[in-house]
Protein backbone atom coordinates (compact mmCIF):
# COMPACT_ATOMS: atom_id res chain seq x y z
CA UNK A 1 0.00 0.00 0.00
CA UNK A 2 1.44 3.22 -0.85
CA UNK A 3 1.65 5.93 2.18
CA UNK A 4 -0.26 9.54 1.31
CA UNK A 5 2.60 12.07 0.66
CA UNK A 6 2.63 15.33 2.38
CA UNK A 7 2.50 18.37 0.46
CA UNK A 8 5.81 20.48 1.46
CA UNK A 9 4.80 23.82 3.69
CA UNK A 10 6.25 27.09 4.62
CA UNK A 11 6.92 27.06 8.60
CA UNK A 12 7.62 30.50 10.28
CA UNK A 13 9.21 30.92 13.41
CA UNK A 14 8.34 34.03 15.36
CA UNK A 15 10.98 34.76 18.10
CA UNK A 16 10.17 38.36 18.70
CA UNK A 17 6.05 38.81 18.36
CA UNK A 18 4.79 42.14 18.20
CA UNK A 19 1.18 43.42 18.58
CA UNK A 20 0.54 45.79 16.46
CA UNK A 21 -1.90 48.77 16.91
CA UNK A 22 -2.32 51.04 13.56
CA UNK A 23 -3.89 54.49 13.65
CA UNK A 24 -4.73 57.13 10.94
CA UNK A 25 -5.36 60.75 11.74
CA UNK A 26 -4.81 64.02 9.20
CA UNK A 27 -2.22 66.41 10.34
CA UNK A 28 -0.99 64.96 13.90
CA UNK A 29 -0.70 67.49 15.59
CA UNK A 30 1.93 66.68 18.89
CA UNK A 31 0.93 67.82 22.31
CA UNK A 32 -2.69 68.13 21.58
CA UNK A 33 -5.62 66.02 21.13
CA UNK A 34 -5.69 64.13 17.56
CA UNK A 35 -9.08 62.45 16.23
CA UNK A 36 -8.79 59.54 13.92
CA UNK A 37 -9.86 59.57 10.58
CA UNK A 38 -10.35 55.43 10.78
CA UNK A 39 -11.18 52.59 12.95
CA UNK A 40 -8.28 51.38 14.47
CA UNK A 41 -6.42 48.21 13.38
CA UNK A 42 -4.99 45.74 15.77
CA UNK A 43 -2.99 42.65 14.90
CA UNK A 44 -0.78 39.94 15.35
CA UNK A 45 2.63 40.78 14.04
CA UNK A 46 6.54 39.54 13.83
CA UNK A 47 7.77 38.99 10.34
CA UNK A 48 7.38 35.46 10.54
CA UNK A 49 3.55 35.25 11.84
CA UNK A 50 2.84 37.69 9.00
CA UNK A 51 4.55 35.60 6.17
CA UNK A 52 2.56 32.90 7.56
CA UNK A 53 -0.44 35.30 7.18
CA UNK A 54 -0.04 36.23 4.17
CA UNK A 55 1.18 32.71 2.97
CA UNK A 56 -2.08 31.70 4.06
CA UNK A 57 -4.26 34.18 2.14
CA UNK A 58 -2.31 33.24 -0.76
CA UNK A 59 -3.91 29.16 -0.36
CA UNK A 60 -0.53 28.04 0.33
CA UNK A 61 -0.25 25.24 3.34
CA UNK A 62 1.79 26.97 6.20
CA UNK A 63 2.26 26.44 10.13
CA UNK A 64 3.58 29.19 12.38
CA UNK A 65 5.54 28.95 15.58
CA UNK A 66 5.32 31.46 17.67
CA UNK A 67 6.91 32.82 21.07
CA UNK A 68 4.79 34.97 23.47
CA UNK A 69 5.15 36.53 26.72
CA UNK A 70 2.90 36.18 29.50
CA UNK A 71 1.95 39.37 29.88
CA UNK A 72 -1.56 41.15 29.02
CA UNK A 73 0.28 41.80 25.46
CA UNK A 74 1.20 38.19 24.90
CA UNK A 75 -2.32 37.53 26.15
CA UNK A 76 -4.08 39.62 24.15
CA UNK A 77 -1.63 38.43 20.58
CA UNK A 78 -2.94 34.91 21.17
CA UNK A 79 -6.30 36.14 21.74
CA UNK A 80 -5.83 37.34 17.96
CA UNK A 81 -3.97 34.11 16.78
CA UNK A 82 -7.04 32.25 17.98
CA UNK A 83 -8.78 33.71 15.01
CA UNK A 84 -6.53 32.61 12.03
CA UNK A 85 -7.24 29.71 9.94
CA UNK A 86 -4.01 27.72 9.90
CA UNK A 87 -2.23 25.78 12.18
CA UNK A 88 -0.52 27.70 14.84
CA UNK A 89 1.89 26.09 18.12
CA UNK A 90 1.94 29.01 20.63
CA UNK A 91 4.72 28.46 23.07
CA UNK A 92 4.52 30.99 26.40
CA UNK A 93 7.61 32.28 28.16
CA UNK A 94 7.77 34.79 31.27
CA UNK A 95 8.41 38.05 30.53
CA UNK A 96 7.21 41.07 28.19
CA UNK A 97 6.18 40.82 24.71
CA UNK A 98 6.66 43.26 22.10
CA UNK A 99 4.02 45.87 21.17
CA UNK A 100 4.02 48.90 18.54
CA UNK A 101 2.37 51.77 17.38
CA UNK A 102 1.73 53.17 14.18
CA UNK A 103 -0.15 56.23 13.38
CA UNK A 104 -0.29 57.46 10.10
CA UNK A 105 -0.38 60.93 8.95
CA UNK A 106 -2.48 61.30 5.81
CA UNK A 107 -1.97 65.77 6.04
CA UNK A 108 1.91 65.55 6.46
CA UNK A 109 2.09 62.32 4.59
CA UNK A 110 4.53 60.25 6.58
CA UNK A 111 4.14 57.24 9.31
CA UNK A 112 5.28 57.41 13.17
CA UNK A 113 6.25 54.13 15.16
CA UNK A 114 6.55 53.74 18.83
CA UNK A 115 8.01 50.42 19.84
CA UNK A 116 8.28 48.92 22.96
CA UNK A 117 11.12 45.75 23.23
CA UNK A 118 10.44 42.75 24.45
CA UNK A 119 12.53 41.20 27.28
CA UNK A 120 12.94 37.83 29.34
CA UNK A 121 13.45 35.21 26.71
CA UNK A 122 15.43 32.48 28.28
CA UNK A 123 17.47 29.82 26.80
CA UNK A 124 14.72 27.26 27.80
CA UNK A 125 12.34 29.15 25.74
CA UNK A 126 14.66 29.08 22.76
CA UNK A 127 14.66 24.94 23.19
CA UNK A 128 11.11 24.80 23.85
CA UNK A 129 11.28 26.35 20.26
CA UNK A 130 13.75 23.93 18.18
CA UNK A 131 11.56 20.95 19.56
CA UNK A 132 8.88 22.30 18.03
CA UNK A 133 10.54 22.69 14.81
CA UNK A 134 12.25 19.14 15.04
CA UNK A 135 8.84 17.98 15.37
CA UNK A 136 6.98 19.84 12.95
CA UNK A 137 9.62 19.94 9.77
CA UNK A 138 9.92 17.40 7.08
CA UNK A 139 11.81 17.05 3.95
CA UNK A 140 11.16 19.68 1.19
CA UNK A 141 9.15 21.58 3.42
CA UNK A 142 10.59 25.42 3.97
CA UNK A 143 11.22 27.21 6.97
CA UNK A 144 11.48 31.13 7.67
CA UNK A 145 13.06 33.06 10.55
CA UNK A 146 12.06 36.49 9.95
CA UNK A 147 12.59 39.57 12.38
CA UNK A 148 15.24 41.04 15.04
CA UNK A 149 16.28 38.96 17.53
CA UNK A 150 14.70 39.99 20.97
CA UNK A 151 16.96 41.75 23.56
CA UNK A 152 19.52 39.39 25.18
CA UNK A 153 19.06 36.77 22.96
CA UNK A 154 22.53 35.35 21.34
CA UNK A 155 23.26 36.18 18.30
CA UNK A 156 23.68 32.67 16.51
CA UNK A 157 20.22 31.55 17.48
CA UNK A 158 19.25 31.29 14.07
CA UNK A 159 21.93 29.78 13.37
CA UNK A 160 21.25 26.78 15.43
CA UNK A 161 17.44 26.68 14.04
CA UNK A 162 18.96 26.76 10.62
CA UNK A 163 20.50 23.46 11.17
CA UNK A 164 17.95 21.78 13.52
CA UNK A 165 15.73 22.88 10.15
CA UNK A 166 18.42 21.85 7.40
CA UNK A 167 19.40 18.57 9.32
CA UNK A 168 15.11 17.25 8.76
CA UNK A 169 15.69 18.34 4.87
CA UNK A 170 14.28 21.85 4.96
CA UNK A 171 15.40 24.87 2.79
CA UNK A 172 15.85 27.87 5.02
CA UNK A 173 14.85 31.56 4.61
CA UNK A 174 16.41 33.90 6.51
CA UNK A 175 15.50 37.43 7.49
CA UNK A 176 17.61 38.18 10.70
CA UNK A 177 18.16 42.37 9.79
CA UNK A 178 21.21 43.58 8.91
CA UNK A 179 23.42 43.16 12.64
CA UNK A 180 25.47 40.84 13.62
CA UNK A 181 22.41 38.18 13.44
CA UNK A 182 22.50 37.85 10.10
CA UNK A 183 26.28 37.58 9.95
CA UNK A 184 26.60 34.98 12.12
CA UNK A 185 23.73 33.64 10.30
CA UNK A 186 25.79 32.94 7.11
CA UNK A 187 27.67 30.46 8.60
CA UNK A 188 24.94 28.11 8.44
CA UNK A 189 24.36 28.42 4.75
CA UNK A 190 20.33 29.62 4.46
CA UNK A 191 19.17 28.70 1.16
CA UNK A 192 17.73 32.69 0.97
CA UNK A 193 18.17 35.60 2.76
CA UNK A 194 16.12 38.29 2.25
CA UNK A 195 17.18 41.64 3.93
CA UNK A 196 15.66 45.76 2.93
CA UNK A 197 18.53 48.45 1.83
CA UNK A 198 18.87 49.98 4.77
CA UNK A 199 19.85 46.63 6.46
CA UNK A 200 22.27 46.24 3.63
CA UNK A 201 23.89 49.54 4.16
CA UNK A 202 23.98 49.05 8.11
CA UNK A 203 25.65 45.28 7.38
CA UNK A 204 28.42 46.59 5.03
CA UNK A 205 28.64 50.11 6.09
CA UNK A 206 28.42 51.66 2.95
CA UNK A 207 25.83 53.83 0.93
CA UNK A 208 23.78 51.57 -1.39
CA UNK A 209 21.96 54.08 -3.76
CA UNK A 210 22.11 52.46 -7.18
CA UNK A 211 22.01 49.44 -8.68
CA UNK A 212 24.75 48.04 -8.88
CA UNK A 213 25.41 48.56 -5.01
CA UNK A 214 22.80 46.42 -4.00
CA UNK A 215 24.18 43.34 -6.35
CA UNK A 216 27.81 43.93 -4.93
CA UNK A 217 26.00 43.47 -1.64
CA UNK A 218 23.76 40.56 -2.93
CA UNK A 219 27.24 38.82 -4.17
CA UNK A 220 29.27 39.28 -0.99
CA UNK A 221 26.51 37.52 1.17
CA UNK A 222 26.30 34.79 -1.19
CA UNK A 223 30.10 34.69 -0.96
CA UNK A 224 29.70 34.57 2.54
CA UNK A 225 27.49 31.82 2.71
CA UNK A 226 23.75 32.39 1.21
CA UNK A 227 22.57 30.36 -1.48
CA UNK A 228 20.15 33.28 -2.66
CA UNK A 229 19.96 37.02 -2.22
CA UNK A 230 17.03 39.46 -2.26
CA UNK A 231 17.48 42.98 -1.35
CA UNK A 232 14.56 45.44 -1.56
CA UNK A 233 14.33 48.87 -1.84
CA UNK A 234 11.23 49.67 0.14
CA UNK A 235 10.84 53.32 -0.41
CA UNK A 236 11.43 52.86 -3.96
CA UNK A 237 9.75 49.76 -4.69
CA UNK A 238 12.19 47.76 -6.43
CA UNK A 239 14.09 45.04 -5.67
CA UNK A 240 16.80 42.61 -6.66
CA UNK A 241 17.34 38.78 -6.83
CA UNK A 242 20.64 37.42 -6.74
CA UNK A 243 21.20 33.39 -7.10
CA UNK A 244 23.43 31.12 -9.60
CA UNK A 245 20.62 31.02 -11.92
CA UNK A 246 21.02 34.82 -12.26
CA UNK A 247 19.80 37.85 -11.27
CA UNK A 248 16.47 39.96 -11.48
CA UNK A 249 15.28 43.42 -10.83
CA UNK A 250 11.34 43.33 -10.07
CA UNK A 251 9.43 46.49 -9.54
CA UNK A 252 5.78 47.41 -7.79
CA UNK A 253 3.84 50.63 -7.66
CA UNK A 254 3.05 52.48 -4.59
CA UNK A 255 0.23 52.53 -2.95
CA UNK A 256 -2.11 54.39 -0.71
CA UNK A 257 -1.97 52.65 2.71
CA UNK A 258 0.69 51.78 5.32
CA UNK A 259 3.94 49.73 5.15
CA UNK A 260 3.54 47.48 7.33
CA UNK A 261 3.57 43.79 6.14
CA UNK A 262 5.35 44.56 3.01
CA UNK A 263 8.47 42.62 3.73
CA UNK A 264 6.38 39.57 4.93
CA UNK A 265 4.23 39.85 2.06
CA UNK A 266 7.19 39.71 -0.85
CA UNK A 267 8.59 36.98 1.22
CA UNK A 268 5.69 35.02 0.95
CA UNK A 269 4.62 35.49 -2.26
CA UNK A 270 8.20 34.55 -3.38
CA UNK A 271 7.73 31.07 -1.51
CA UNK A 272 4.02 30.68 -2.40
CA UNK A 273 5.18 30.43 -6.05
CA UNK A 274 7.95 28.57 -5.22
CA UNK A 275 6.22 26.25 -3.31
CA UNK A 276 4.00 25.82 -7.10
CA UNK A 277 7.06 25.10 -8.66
CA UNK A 278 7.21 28.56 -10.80
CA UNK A 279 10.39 29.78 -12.44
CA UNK A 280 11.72 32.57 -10.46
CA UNK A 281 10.93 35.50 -12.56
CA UNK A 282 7.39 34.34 -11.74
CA UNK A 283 7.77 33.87 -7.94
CA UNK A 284 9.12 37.43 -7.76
CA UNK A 285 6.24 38.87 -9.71
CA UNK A 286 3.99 36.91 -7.19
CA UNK A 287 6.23 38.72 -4.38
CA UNK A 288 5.86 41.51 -5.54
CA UNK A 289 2.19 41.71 -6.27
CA UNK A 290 1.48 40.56 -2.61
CA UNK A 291 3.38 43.95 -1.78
CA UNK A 292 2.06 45.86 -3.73
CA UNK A 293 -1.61 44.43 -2.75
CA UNK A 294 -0.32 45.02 1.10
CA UNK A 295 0.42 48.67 0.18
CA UNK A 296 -3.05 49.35 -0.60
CA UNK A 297 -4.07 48.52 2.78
CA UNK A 298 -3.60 49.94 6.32
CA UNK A 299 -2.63 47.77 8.63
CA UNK A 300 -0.74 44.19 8.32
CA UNK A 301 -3.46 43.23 5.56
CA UNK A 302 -2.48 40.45 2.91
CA UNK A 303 -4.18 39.99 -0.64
CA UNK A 304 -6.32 36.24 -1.35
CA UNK A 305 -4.39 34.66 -4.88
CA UNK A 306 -6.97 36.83 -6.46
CA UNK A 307 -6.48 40.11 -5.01
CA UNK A 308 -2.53 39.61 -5.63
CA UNK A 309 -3.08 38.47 -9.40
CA UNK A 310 -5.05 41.40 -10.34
CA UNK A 311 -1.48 43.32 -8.77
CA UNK A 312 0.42 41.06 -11.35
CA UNK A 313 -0.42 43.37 -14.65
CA UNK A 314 1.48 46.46 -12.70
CA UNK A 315 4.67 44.61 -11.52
CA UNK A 316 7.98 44.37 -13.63
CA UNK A 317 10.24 41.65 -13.87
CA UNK A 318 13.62 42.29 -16.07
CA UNK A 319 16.73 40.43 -16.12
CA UNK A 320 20.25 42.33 -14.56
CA UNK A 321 21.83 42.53 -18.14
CA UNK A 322 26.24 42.05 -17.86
CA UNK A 323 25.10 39.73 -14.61
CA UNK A 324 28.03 37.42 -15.86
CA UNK A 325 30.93 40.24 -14.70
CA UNK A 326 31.88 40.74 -11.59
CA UNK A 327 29.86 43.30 -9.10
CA UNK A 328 32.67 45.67 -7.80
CA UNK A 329 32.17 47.44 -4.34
CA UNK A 330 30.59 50.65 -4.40
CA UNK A 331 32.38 54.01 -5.95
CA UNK A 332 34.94 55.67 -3.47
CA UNK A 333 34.90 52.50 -0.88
C-alpha cells in the first residue's frame, strides 16, 4: 500500500512577536488632542507570523511557531492568533512581549512608530522552540526566521534553528536584519536571505543608492554563505534577486496605505510560487504583487491569490543585463 505524501509547507518561526496597533489621523498634531480619521487596526505581528499570514491568504499550506510573553500583550496576541485559519503552536515564556504603534499621517504624509522591546526570553524558551521545529519539519518543506532577535538573545540563534531545520531536509529563509544576526547567520548556509537596503547599508557600512550597489551586496553575502539574495528597496519599490541562476530586478507601484507587512508579504509570495514550482521571474512577480496588494491597505493586511493576481499586470520583472561580470564594491569604498 502506498503511504499519502505530504504536500511540502512554509513554517515560520516568530521569536520576537509584536502586537501591532495602527492608527490614521490628518495632520498629527503633537501635544494636543488628535481624532482619527479610521477605525483602528490591531494585529498579530513579527515577520514570521505575517509571512505565515499572508502565505495563508495566498492558499498556500503553512504552520507558524510562535513565542509569546505572558503578559496582558502576549495575552491579548494569542487572543488574535485564535482567530486565524491555519495551524498555529503558541509556546509561552515569562516576561514582556513586544508591542508597537503606528499612526499614520495622511496631512503631512509620513508614518510614526513607537516600539516597545520585548525582554525575558530564556534559553529554555529558545529549546522549547527547536523541539517544536524538530517535530513539525519534514523534507522539502521550507522554513522562515524572519525579524530582530529579541533583547539578550545570542546572536547565533538562528543559526542553530537553521540546522535543527536543514538537518530534517528543509530549505531555510532567513530574514535576521542587517546586525550581527545575520552575519553569524551565514555560517549556516540559508538557502535565501532576504534583507531591505537599509539593512544592507547598516551590514556593510556603505551607501547603497544604485544598482549596482545592492548586487555587490547581494554577491558578498552569497560569498559569505547564502545560497540566494534578495534585497529590496522599500521606499522605492524595487528590488533585486541574486542566485546562480542569475539575477532579477522586479518592480511594484506604490500605494495608498501603510507599510507594514510589506516585507512579509514579498517573502511570501516569493515562496508561495515557489512552493507551485514557478520559475523565479514568476515567484518574484507573485512577491511583488502581494506587496504591492499590502500597500493598498492599512494595517498588516495580505491579498487572497486573487487580489494579488489582479497586482500582477502592474509589476515588472527584467533580467540584470552584464550579470556574468563581476559586481565591484561601491564608488569611493
Amino acid at each position: 500500500m502506498t503511504e499519502p505524501t505530504t504536500q511540502p509547507k512554509v513554517i515560520t518561526v516568530t521569536l520576537n512577536p509584536s502586537l501591532d496597533r495602527t492608527l490614521v489621523t490628518h495632520f498629527l498634531a503633537l501635544g494636543y488632542h488628535n481624532q482619527t480619521t479610521e477605525a483602528a487596526r490591531l494585529d498579530p505581528a513579527g515577520r514570521s507570523i505575517g509571512v505565515s499570514r499572508a502565505l495563508h491568504a495566498l492558499g498556500a499550506p503553512t504552520h507558524a511557531i510562535v513565542l509569546i510573553g505572558e503578559d496582558a500583550t502576549g495575552r491579548a496576541y494569542q487572543a488574535l492568533l485564535a482567530e486565524e485559519q491555519f495551524p498555529i503552536t503558541v509556546l509561552r515564556r515569562a516576561g514582556q512581549t513586544s508591542s508597537r504603534t503606528i499612526i499614520k499621517d495622511t496631512g503631512h504624509v509620513h508614518e510614526t512608530e513607537i516600539w516597545e522591546a520585548s525582554i525575558n526570553v530564556a534559553q529554555s524558551d529558545l529549546q522549547a522552540v527547536a523541539d517544536a521545529l524538530s517535530a513539525l519539519v519534514r523534507a522539502g518543506d521550507h522554513v522562515v526566521f524572519a525579524g530582530s532577535l529579541p533583547g539578550g538573545v545570542p546572536d547565533d540563534t538562528y543559526v542553530w534553528l537553521t540546522d535543527v531545520a536543514q538537518e530534517a531536509g528543509a530549505r531555510v529563509a532567513l530574514n535576521a536584519g542587517g546586525g550581527r544576526a545575520l552575519r553569524e547567520s551565514l555560517r549556516a548556509q540559508p538557502d535565501l536571505v532576504f534583507l531591505t537596503r537599509n539593512e544592507a547599508e547598516a551590514l556593510f557600512n556603505i551607501p547603497v543608492r544604485a544598482e549596482e550597489d545592492i548586487l555587490y551586496c547581494a554577491r558578498k553575502l552569497r560569498e559569505e554563505g547564502a545560497g540566494a539574495v534578495l534585497i529590496a528597496r522599500m521606499q522605492g519599490n524595487t528590488a533585486l534577486f541574486d542566485s546562480e541562476q542569475g539575477d532579477w530586478t522586479v518592480s511594484w507601484p506604490e500605494g495608498v496605505g501603510t507599510h507594514s507587512g510589506q516585507n512579509a508579504a514579498m517573502i511570501a509570495g516569493f515562496l508561495a510560487g515557489r512552493l507551485r514550482s514557478e520559475d523565479v521571474d514568476q515567484a518574484l512577480a507573485l512577491g511583488a504583487a502581494a506587496t504591492a496588494y499590502t500597500l493598498t491597505q492599512v494595517g498588516h493586511e495580505f491579498g487572497s491569490l486573487k487580489d494579488v493576481q489582479d497586482q500582477v499586470e502592474q509589476v515588472d520583472v527584467t533580467p540584470v543585463a552584464g550579470e556574468e561580470e563581476d559586481a565591484g564594491p561601491p564608488e569611493g569604498r
